[in-house]
N, C-alpha and C. Protein backbone atom coordinates (compact mmCIF):
# COMPACT_ATOMS: atom_id res chain seq x y z
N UNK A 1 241.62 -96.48 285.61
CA UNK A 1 241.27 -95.76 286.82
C UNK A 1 241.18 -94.27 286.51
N UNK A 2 240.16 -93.51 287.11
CA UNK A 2 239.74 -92.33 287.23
C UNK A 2 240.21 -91.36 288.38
N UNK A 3 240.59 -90.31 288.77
CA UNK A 3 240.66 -89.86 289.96
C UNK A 3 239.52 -88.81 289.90
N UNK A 4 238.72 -88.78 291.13
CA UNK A 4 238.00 -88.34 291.94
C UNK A 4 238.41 -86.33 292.12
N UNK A 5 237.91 -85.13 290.91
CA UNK A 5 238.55 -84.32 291.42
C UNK A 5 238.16 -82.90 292.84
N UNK A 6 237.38 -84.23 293.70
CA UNK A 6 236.64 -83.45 295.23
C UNK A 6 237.89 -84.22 295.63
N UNK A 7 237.88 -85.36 295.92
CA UNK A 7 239.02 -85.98 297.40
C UNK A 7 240.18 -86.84 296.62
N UNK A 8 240.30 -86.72 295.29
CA UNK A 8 241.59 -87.12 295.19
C UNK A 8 241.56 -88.54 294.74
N UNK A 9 240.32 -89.57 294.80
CA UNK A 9 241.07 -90.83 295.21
C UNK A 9 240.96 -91.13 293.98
N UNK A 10 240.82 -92.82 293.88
CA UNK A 10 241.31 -93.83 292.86
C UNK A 10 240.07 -94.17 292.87
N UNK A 11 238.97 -94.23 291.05
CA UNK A 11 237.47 -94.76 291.34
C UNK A 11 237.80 -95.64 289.89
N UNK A 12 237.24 -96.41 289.46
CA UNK A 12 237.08 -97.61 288.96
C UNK A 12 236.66 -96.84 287.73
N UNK A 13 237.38 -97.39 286.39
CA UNK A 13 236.48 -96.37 284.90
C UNK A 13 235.06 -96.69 284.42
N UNK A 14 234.29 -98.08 285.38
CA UNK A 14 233.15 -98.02 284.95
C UNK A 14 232.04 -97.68 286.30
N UNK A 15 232.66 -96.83 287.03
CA UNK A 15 231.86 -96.40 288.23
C UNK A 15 231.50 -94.89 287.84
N UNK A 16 230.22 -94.81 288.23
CA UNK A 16 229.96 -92.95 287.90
C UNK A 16 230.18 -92.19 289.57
N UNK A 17 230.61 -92.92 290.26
CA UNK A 17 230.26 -92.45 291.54
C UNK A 17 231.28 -92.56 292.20
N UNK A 18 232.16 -91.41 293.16
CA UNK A 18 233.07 -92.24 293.91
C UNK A 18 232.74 -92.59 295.21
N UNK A 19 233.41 -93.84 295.53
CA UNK A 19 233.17 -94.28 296.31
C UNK A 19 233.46 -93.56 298.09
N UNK A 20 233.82 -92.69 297.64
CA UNK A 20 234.33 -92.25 299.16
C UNK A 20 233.85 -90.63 299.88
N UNK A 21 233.27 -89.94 298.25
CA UNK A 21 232.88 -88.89 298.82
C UNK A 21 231.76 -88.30 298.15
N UNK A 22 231.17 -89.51 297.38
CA UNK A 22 230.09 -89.00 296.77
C UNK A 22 229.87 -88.51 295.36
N UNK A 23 230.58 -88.06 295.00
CA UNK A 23 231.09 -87.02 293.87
C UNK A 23 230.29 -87.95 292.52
N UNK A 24 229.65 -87.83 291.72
CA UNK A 24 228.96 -88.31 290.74
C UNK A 24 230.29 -87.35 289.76
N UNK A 25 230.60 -88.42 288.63
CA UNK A 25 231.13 -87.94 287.51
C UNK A 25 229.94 -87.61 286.30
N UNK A 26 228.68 -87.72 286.20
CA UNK A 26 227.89 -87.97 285.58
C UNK A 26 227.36 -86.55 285.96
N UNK A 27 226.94 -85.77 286.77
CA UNK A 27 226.18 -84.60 287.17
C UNK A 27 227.71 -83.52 287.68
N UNK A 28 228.61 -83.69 287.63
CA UNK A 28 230.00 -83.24 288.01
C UNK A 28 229.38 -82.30 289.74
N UNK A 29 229.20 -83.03 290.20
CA UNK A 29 229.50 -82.30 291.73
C UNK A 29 229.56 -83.35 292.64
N UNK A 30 229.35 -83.26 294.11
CA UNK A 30 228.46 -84.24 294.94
C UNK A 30 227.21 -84.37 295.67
N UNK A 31 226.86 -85.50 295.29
CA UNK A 31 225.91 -85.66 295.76
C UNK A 31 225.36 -85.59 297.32
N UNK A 32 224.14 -85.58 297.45
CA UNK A 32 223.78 -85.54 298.83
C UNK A 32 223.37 -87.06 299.11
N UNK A 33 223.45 -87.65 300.80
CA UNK A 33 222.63 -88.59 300.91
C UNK A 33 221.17 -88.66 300.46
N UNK A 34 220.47 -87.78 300.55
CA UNK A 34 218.98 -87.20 300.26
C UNK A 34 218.72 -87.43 299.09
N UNK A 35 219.48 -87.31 297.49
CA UNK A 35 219.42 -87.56 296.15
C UNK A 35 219.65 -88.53 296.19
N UNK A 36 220.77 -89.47 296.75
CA UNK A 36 221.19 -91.05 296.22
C UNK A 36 220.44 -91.73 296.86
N UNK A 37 219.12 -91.75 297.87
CA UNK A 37 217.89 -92.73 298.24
C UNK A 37 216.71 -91.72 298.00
N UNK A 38 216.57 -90.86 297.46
CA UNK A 38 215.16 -90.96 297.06
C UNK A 38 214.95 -91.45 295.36
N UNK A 39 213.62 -92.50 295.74
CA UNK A 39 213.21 -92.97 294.96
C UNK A 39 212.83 -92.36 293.54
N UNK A 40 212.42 -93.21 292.15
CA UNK A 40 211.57 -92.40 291.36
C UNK A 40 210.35 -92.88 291.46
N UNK A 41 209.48 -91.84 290.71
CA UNK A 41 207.89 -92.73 290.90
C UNK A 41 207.74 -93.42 290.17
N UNK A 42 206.95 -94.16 290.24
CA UNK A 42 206.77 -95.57 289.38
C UNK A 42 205.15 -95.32 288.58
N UNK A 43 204.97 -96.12 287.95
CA UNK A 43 203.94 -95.68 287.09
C UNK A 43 203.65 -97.18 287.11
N UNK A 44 202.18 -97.31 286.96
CA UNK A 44 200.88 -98.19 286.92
C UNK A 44 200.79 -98.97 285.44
N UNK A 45 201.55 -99.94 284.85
CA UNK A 45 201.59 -100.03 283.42
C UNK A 45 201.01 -101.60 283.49
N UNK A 46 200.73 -101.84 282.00
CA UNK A 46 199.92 -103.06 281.74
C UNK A 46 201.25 -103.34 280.29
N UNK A 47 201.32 -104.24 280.40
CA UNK A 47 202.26 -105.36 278.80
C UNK A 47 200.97 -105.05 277.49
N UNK A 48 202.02 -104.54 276.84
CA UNK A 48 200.83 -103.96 275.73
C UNK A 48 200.64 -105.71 274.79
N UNK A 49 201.42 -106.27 274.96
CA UNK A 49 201.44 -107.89 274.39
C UNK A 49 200.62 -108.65 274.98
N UNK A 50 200.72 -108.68 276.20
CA UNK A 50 200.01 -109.89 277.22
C UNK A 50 199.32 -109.22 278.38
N UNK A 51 199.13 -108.08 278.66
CA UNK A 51 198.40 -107.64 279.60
C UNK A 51 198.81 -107.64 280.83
N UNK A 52 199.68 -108.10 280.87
CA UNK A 52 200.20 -108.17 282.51
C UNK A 52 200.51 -107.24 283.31
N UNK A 53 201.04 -107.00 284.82
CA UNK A 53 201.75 -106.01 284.94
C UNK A 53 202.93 -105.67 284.80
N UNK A 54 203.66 -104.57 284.24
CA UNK A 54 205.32 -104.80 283.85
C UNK A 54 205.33 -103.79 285.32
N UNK A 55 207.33 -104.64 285.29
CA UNK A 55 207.78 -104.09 286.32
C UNK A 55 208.38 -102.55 286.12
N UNK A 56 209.20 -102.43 287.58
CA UNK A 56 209.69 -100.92 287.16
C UNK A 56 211.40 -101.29 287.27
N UNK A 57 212.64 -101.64 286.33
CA UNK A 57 213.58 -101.94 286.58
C UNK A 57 214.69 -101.03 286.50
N UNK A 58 214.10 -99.26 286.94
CA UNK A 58 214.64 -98.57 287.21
C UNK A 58 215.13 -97.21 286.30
N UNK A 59 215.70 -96.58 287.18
CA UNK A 59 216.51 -95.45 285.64
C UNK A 59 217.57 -95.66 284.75
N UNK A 60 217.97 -95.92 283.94
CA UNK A 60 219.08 -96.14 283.10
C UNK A 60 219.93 -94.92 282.55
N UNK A 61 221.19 -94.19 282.59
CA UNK A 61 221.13 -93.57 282.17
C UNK A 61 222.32 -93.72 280.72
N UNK A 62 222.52 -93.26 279.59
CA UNK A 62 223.10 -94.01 278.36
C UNK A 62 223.76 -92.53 277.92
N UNK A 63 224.94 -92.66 277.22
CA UNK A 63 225.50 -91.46 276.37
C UNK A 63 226.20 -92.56 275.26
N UNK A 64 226.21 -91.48 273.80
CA UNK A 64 226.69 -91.87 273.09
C UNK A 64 228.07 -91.43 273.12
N UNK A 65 228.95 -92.59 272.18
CA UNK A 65 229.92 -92.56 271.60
C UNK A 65 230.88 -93.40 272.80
N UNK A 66 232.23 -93.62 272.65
CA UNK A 66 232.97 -93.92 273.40
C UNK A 66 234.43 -92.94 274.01
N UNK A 67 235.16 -93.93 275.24
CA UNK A 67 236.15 -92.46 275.29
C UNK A 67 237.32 -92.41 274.24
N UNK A 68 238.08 -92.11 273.97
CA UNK A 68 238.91 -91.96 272.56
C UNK A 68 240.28 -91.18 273.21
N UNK A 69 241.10 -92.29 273.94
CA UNK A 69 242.37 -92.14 273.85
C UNK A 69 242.60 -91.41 275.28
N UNK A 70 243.41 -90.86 275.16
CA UNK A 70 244.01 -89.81 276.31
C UNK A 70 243.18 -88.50 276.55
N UNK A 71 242.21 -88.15 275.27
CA UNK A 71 241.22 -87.07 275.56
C UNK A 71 239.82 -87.76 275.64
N UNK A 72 239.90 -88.56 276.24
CA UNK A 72 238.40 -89.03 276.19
C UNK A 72 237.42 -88.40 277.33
N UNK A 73 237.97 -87.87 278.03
CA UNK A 73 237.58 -87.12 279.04
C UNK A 73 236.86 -85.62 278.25
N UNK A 74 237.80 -85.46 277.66
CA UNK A 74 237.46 -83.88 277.23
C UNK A 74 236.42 -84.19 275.41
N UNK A 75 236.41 -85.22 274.87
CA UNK A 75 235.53 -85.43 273.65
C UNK A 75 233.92 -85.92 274.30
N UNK A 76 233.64 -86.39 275.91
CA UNK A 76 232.65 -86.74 276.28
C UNK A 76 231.73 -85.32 276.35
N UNK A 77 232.31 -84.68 276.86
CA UNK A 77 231.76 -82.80 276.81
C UNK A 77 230.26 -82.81 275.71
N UNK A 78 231.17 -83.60 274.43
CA UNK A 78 230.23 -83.28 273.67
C UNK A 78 229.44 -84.31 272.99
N UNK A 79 229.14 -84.93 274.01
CA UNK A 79 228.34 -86.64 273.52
C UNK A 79 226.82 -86.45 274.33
N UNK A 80 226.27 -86.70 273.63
CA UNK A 80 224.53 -86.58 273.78
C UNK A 80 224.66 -87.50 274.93
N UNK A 81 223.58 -87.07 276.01
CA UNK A 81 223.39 -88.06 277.41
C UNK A 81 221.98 -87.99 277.51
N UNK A 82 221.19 -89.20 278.06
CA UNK A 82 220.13 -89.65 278.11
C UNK A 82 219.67 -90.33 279.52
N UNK A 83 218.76 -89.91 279.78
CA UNK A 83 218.25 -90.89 281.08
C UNK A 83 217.18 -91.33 280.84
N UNK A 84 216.31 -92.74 280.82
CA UNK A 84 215.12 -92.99 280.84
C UNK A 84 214.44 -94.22 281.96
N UNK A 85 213.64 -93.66 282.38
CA UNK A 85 212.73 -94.75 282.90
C UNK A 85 212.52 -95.97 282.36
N UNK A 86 213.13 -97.47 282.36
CA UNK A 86 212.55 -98.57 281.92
C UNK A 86 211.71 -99.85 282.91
N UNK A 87 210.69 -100.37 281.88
CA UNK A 87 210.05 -100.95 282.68
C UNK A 87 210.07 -102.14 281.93
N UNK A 88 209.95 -103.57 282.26
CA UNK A 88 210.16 -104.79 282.12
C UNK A 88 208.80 -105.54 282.14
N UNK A 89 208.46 -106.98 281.33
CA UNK A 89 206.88 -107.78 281.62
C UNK A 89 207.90 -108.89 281.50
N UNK A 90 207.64 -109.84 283.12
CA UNK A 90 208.12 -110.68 283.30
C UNK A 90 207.66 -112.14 283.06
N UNK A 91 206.26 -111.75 282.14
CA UNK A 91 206.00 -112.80 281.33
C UNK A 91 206.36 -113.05 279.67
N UNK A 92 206.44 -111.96 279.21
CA UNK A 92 206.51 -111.86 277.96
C UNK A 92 208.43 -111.38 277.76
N UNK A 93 208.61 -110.63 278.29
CA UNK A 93 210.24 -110.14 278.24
C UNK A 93 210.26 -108.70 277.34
N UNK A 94 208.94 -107.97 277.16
CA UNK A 94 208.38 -106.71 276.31
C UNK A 94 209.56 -105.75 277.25
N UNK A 95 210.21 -104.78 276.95
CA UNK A 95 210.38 -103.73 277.32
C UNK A 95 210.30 -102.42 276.90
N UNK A 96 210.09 -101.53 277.89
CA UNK A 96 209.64 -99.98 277.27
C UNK A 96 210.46 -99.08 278.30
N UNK A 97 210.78 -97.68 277.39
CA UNK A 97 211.14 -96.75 277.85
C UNK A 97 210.59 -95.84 277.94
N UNK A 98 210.71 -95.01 278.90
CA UNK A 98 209.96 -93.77 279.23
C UNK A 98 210.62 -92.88 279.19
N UNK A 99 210.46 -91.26 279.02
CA UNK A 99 211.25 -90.30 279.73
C UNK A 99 210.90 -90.16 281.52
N UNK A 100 212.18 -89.89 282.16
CA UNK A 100 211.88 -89.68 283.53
C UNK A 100 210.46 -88.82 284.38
N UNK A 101 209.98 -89.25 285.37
CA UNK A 101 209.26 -88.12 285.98
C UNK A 101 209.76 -87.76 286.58
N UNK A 102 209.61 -86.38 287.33
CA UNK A 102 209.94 -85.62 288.06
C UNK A 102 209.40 -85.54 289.19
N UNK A 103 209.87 -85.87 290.75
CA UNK A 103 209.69 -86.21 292.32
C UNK A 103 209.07 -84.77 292.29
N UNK A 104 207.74 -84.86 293.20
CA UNK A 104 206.99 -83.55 293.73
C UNK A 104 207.39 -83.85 295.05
C-alpha cells in the first residue's frame, strides 16, 4: 500500500490513481474530471499483414526498471517513462505502437 500525499488515504501499489481524490501518482498532482474522460484520437489504420482494420486498444503507459526496497519511491525519479498509443488486428493478433497525439 501507497499513501495518497493530497488526502492521506490508503491506494493499492498497482493503482496510479487514487481512488478518492484523484491524485495521479504518475503526473504527481490531481487530476481534473475534464483530463480523466477526454478521449485520445484515434487514427484510421489498416494490418500491414492482412489488411484489415486494427483496433485502437488505447494508451499504455510503461517505465523501466522496478521499485527496489524501501527507496523505491525515490530510485523511480530516475527511470525512463513512456506512453504510447497501441493499436491491435483482431484478425491476425499484429500489434503496433505509436507515439501519442496530441487533443486540439
Amino acid at each position: 500500500m501507497k499513501t495518497c500525499p493530497n488526502c492521506k488515504s490508503d491506494v493499492e501499489d498497482h493503482f496510479d490513481l487514487c481512488w478518492k481524490c484523484n491524485y495521479s501518482f504518475l503526473e504527481q498532482r490531481v487530476m481534473t474530471t475534464e483530463e480523466l474522460t477526454k478521449t485520445t484520437p484515434s487514427r484510421d489504420l489498416q494490418c500491414l499483414r492482412c489488411q484489415t482494420a486494427m483496433e485502437d486498444s488505447g494508451r499504455f503507459k510503461f517505465h523501466e526498471g522496478d521499485r527496489i526496497g524501501f527507496y523505491g519511491s525515490i530510485f523511480e525519479l530516475f527511470q525512463n517513462r513512456e506512453a504510447f498509443d497501441v493499436y491491435h488486428c483482431k484478425n491476425c493478433g499484429k500489434v503496433e505502437f505509436f507515439l501519442p497525439m496530441k487533443l486540439e
